[in-house]
C-alpha atoms as a PDB file:
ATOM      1  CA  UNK A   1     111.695 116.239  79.010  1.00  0.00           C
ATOM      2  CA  UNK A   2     113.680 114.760  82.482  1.00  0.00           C
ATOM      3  CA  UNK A   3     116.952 115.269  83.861  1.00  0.00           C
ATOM      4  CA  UNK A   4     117.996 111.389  84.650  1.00  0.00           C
ATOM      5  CA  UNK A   5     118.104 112.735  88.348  1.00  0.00           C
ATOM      6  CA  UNK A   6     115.602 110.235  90.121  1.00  0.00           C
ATOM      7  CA  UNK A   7     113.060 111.530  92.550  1.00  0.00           C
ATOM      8  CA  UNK A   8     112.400 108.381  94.238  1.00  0.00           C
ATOM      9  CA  UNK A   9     111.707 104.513  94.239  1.00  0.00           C
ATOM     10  CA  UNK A  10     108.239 103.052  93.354  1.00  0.00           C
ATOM     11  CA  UNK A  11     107.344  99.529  92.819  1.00  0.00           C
ATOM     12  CA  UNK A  12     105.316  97.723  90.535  1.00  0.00           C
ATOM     13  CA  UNK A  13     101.817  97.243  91.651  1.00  0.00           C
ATOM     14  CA  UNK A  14      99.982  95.473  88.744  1.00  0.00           C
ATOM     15  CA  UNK A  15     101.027  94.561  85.276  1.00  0.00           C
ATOM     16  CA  UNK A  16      98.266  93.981  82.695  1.00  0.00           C
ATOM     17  CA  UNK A  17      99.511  92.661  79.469  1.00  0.00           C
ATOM     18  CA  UNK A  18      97.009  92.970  76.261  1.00  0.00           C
ATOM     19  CA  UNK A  19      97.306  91.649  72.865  1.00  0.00           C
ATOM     20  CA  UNK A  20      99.464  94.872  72.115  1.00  0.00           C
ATOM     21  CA  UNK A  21     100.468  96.766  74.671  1.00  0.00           C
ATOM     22  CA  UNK A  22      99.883  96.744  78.339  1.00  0.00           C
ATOM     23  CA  UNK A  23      98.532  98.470  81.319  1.00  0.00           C
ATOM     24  CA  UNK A  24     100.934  99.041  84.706  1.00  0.00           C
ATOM     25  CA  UNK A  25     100.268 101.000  88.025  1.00  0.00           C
ATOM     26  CA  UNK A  26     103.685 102.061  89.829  1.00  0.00           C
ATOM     27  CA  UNK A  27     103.528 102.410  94.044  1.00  0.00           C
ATOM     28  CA  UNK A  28     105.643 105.693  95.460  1.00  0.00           C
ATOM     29  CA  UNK A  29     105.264 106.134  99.134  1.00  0.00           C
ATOM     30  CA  UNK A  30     108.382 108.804  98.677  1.00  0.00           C
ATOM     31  CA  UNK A  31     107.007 110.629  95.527  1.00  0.00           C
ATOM     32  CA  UNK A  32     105.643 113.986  95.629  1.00  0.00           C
ATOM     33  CA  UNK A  33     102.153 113.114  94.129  1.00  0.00           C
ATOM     34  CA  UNK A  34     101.106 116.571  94.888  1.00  0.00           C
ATOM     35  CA  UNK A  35     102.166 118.239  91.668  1.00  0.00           C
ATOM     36  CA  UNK A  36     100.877 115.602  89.213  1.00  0.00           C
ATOM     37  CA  UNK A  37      97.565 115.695  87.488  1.00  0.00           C
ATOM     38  CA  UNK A  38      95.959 112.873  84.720  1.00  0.00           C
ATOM     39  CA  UNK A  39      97.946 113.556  81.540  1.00  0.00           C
ATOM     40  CA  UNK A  40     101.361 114.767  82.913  1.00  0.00           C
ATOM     41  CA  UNK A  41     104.469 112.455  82.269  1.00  0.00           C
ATOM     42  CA  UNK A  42     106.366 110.710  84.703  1.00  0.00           C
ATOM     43  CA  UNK A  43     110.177 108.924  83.727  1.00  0.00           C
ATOM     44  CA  UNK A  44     109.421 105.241  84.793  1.00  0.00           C
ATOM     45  CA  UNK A  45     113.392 103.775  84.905  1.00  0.00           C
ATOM     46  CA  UNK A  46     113.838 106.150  81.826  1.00  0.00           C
ATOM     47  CA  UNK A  47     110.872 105.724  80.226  1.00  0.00           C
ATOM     48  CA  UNK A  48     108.365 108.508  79.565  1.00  0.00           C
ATOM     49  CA  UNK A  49     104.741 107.508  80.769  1.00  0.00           C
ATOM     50  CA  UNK A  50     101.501 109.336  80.534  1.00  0.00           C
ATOM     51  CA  UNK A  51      99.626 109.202  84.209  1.00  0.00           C
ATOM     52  CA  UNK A  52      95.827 107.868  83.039  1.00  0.00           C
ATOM     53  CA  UNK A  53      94.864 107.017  86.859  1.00  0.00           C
ATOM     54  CA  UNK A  54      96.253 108.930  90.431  1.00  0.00           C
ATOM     55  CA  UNK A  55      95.468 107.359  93.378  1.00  0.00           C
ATOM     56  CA  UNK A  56      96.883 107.709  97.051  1.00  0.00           C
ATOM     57  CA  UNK A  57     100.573 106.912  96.286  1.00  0.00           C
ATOM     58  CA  UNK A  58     100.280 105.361  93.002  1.00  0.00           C
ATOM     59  CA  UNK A  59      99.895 106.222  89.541  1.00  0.00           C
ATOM     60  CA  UNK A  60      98.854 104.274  86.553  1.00  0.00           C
ATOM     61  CA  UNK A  61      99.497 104.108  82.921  1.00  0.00           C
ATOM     62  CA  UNK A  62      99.706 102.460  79.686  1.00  0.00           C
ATOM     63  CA  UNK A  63     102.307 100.921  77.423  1.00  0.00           C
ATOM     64  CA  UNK A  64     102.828 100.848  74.403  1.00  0.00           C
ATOM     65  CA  UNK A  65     103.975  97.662  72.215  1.00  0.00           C
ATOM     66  CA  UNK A  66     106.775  99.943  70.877  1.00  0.00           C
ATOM     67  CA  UNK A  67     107.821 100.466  74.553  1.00  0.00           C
ATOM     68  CA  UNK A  68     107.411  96.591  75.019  1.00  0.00           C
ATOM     69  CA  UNK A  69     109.591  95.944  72.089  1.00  0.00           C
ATOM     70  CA  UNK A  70     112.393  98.354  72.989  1.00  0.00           C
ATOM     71  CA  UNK A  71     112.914  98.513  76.628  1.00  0.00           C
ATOM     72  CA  UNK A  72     113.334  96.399  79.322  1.00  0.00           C
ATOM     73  CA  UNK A  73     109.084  96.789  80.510  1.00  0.00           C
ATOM     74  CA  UNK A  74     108.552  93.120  79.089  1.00  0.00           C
ATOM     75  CA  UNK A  75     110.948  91.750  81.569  1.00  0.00           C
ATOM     76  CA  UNK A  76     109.421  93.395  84.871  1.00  0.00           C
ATOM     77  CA  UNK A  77     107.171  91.803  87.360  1.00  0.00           C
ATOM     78  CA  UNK A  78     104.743  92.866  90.164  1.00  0.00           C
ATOM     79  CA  UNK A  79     107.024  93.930  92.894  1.00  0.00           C
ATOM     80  CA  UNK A  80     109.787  95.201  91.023  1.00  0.00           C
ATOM     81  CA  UNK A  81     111.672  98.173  92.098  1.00  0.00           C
ATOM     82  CA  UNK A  82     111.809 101.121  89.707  1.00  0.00           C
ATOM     83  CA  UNK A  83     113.356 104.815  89.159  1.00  0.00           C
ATOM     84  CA  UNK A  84     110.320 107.666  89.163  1.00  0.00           C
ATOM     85  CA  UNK A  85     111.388 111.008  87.984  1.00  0.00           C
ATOM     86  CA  UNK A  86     108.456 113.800  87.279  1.00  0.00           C
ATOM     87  CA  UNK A  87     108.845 115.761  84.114  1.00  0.00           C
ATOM     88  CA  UNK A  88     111.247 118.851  83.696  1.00  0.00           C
ATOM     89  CA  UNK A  89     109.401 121.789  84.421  1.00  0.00           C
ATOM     90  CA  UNK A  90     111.180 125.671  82.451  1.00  0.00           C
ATOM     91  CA  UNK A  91     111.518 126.987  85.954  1.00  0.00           C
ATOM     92  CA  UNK A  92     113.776 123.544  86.850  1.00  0.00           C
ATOM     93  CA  UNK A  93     117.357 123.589  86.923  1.00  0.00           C
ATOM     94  CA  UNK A  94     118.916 121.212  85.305  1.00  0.00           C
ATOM     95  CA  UNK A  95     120.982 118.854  87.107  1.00  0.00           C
ATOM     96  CA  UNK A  96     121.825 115.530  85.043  1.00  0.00           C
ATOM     97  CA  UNK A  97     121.386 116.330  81.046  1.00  0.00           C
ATOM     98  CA  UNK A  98     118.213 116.871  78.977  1.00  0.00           C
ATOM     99  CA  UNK A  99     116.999 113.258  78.460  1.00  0.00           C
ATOM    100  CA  UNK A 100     113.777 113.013  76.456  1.00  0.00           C
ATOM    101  CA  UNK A 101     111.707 109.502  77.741  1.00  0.00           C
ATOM    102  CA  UNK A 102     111.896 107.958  74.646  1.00  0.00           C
ATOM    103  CA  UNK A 103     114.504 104.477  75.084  1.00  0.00           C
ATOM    104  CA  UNK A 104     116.299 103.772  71.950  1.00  0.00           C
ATOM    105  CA  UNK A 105     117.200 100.053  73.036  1.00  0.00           C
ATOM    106  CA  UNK A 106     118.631  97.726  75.927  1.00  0.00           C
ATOM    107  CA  UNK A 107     121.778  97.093  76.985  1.00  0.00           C
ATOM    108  CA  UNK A 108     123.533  94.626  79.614  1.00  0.00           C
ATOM    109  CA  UNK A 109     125.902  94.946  82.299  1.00  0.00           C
ATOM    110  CA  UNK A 110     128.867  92.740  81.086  1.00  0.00           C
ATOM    111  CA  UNK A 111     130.609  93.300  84.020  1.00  0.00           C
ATOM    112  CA  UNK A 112     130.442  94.945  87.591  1.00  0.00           C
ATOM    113  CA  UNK A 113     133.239  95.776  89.750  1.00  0.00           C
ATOM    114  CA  UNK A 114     134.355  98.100  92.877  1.00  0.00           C
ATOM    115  CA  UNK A 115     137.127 101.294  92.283  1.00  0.00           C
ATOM    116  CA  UNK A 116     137.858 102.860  94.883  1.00  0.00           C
ATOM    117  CA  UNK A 117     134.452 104.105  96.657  1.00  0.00           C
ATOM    118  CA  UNK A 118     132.544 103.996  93.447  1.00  0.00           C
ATOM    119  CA  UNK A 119     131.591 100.862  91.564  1.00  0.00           C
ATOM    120  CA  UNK A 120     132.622 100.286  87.989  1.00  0.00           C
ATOM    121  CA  UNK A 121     130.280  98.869  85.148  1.00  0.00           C
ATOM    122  CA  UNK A 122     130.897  97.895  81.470  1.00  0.00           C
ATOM    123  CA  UNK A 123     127.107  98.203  79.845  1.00  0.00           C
ATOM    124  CA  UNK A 124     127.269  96.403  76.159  1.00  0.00           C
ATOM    125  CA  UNK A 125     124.745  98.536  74.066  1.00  0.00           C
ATOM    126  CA  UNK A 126     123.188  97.146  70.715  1.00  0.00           C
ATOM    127  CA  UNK A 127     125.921  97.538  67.346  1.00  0.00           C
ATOM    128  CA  UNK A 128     122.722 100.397  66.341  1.00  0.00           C
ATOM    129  CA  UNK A 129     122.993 102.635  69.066  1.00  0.00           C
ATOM    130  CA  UNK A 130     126.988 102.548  69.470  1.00  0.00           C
ATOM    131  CA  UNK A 131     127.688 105.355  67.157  1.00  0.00           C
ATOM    132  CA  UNK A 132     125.711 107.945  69.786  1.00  0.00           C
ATOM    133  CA  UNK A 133     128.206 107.269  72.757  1.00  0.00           C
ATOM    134  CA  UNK A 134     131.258 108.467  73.399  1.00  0.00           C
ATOM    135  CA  UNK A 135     133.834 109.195  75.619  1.00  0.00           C
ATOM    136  CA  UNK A 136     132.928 111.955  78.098  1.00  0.00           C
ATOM    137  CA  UNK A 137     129.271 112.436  76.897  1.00  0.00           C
ATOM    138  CA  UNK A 138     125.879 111.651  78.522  1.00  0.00           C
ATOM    139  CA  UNK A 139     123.529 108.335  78.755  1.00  0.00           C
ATOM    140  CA  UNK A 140     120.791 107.228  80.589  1.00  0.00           C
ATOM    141  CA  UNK A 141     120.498 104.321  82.236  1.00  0.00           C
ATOM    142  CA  UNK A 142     117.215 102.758  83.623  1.00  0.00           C
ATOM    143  CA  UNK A 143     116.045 106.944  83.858  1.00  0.00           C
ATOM    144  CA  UNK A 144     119.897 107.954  85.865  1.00  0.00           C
ATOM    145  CA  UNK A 145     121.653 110.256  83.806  1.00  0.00           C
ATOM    146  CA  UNK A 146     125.525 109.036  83.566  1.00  0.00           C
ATOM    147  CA  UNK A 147     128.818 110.227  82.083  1.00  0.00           C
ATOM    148  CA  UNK A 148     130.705 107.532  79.927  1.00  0.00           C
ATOM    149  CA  UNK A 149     134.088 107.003  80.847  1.00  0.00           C
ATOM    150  CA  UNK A 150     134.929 105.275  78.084  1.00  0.00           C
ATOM    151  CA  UNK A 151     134.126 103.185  75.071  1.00  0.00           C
ATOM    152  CA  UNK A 152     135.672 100.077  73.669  1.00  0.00           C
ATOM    153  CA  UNK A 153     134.047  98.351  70.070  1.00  0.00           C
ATOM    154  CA  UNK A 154     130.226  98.083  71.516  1.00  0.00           C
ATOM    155  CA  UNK A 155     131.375  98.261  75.431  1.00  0.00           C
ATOM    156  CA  UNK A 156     131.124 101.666  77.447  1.00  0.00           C
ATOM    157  CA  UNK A 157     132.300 101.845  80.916  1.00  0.00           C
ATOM    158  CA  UNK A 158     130.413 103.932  83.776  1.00  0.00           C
ATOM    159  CA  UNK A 159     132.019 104.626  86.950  1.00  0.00           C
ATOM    160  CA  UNK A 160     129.096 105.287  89.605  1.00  0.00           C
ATOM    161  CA  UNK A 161     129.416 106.627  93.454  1.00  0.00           C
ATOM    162  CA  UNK A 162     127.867 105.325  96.018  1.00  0.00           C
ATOM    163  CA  UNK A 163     125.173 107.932  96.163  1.00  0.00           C
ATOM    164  CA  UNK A 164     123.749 107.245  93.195  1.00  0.00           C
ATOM    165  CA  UNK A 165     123.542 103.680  94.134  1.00  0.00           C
ATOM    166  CA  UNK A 166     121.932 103.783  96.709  1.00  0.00           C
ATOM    167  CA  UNK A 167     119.370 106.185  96.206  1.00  0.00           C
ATOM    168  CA  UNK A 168     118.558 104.577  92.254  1.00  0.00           C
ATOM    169  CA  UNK A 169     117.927 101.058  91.341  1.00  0.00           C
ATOM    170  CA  UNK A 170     121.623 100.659  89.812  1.00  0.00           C
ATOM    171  CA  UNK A 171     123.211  99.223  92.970  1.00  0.00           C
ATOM    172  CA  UNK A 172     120.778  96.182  92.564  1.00  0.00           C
ATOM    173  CA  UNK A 173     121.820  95.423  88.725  1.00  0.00           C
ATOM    174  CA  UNK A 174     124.378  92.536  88.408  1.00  0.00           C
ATOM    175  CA  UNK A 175     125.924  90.443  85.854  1.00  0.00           C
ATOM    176  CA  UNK A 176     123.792  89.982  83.003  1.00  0.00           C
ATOM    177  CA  UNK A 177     121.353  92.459  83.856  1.00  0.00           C
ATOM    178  CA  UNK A 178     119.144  94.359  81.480  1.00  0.00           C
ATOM    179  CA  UNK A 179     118.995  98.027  81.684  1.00  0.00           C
ATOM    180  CA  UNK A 180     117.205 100.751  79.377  1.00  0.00           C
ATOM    181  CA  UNK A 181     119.221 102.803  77.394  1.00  0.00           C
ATOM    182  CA  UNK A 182     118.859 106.149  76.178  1.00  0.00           C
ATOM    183  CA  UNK A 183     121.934 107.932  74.127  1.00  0.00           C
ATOM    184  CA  UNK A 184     122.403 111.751  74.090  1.00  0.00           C
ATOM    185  CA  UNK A 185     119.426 113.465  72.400  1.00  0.00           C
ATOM    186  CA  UNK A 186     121.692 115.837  70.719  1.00  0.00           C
ATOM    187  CA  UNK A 187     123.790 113.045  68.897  1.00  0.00           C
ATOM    188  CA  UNK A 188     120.657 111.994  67.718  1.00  0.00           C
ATOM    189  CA  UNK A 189     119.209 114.786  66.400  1.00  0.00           C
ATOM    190  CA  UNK A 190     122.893 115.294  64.246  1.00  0.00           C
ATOM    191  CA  UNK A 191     122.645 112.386  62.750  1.00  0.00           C
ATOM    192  CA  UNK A 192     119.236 113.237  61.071  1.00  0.00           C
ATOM    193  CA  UNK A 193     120.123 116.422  59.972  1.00  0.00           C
ATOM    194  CA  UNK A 194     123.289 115.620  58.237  1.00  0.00           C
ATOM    195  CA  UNK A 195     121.134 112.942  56.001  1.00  0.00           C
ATOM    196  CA  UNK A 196     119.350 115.506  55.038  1.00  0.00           C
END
């Protein structure tokens, strides 16, 4: 489990790609390595990784096809800026919201703009995942943990301040932009259980 509060900013150091799946290794000079051992999980822009390798400011780790297919990991290149977060620990407070790693789909920015001292985004999410956001509640975006102003049809507004920008990839995104979405764990879990 994370909190969608990022830790630091790493970089893509090598991307292997295999027949399914694929092997990366992420670059931190900022990220407290000292706490990490082979096996732990680390949020990689919202995605939950296992560490196989730890090296002198890097990690590495595979990738699932499944994370291929549903995130935005296909689309990233060698160089590429990303969100680190280390996994919750029971001692932790919890800052942002309980966000599990696990990326139900992407999303794109449909339309960035500046209110006041914060900047504005419309994200449009996939017609699947629309049902788990709503007004006032909790997604995760590339890993940052976010509050939804609102939601129109299949188009949520986030309003963002200038902190978070800067210290997360999300000031970079523009226009067009694919971004990793996670919706609310809780919402979810509901759904299942009411099938049932």
């Amino acid at each position: 489990m994370f909190t969608g509060i990022i830790q630091a900013l790493g970089s893509i150091k090598t991307k292997v790609i295999y027949d399914k799946g694929a092997e990366f290794s992420f670059s931190a000079a900022d990220f407290d390595f000292s706490s990490i051992a082979i096996g732990d999980s680390i949020a990689v822009n919202g995605v939950c990784l296992t560490a196989i390798e730890i090296g002198k400011n890097f990690f590495k780790a595979d990738v699932s096809q499944e994370t291929l297919d549903c995130s935005i990991f296909s689309q990233l290149e060698q160089g590429d800026v990303v969100n680190l977060e280390k996994a919750l620990r029971l001692n932790q407070g919890i800052d942002g919201h309980l966000v599990s790693g696990h990326v139900d789909g992407i999303a794109q920015v449909t339309d960035k703009f500046n209110e006041g001292e914060s900047t504005r985004f419309k994200i449009s999410a996939p017609d699947n995942l629309v049902k788990y956001i709503a007004r006032k509640g909790s997604v995760c975006i590339n890993g940052v943990s976010l509050t939804v102003n609102d939601i129109q049809e299949n188009v949520f507004d986030l309003n963002i301040v200038p902190h978070t920008l800067t210290v997360t990839t999300l000031g970079k995104l523009k226009i067009g932009s694919n971004v990793n979405l996670e919706v609310d764990i809780i919402a979810r879990h509901l759904e299942q259980l009411l099938k049932k």
